[in-house]
Protein backbone atom coordinates (compact mmCIF):
# COMPACT_ATOMS: atom_id res chain seq x y z
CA UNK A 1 2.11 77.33 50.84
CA UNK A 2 5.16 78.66 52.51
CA UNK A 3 4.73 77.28 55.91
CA UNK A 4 2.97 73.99 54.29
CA UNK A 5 6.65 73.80 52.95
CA UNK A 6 7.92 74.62 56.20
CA UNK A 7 6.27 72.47 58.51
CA UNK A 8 6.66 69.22 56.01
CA UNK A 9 10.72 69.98 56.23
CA UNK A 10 12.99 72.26 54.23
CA UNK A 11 16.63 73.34 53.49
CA UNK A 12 16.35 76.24 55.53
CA UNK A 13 15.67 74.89 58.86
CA UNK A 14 14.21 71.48 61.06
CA UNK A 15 10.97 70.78 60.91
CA UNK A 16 8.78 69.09 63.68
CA UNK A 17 9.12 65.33 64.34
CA UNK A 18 6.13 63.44 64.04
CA UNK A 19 4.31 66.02 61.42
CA UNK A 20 4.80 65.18 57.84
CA UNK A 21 2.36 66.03 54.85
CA UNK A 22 -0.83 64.86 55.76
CA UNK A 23 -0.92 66.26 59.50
CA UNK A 24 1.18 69.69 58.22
CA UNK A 25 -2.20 70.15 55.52
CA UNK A 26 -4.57 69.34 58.81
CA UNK A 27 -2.78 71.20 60.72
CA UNK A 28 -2.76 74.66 58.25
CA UNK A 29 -6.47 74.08 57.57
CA UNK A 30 -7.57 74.59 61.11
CA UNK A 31 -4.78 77.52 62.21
CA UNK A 32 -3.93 78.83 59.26
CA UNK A 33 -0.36 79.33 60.30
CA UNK A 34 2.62 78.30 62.24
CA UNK A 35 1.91 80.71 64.86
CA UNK A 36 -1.70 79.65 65.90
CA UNK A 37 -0.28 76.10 65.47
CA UNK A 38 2.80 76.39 67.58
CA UNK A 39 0.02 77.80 70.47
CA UNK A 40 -2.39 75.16 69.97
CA UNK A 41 -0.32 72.31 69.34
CA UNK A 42 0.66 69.08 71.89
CA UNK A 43 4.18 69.68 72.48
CA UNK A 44 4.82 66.82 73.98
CA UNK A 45 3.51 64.86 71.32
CA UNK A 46 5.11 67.14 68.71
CA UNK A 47 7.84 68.96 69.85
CA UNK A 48 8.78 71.72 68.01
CA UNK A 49 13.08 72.03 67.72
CA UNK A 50 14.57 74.07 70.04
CA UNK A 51 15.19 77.33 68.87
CA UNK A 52 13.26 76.91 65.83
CA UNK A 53 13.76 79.30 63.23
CA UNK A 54 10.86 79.07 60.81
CA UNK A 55 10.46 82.95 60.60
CA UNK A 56 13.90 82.98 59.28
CA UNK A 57 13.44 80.15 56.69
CA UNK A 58 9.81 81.99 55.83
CA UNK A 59 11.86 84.99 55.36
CA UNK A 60 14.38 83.07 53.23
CA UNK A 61 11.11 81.94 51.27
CA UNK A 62 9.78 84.88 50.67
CA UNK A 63 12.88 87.38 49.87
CA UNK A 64 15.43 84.80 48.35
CA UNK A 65 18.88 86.86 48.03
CA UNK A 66 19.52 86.97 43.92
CA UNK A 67 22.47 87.28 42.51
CA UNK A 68 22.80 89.12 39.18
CA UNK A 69 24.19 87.12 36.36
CA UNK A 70 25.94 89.99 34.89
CA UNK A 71 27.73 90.91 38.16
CA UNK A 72 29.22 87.10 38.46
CA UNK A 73 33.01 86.84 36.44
């Protein structure tokens, strides 16, 4: 779900032009991730942005930084 999220565009970083819902659920079904896609995928027809930090944003995803309420004046 997290790199669904991801690859159709989030807060946490750019996703890749040209690949919205339909082709991001394609896409997951036959890799299974954003590493086997970013291999197997035509970068010409979808380039991924430069520097593209989706392990950060996963990251981000996955280990949100909490506050604690009763720390906050």
């Amino acid at each position: 779900f997290i790199d669904l999220c991801i690859l159709m565009g989030c807060d946490y970083t750019d996703s890749i032009r040209g690949i919205g819902p339909k082709k991001s659920i394609e896409l997951l079904r036959n890799h299974r991730c954003i590493e086997a896609i970013l291999q197997n995928i035509d970068k010409d027809k979808y380039p991924p942005p430069e520097n593209w930090n989706y392990e950060g944003a996963r990251e981000l995803f996955e280990k949100p930084e909490v506050t604690d309420p009763e720390t906050i004046e």
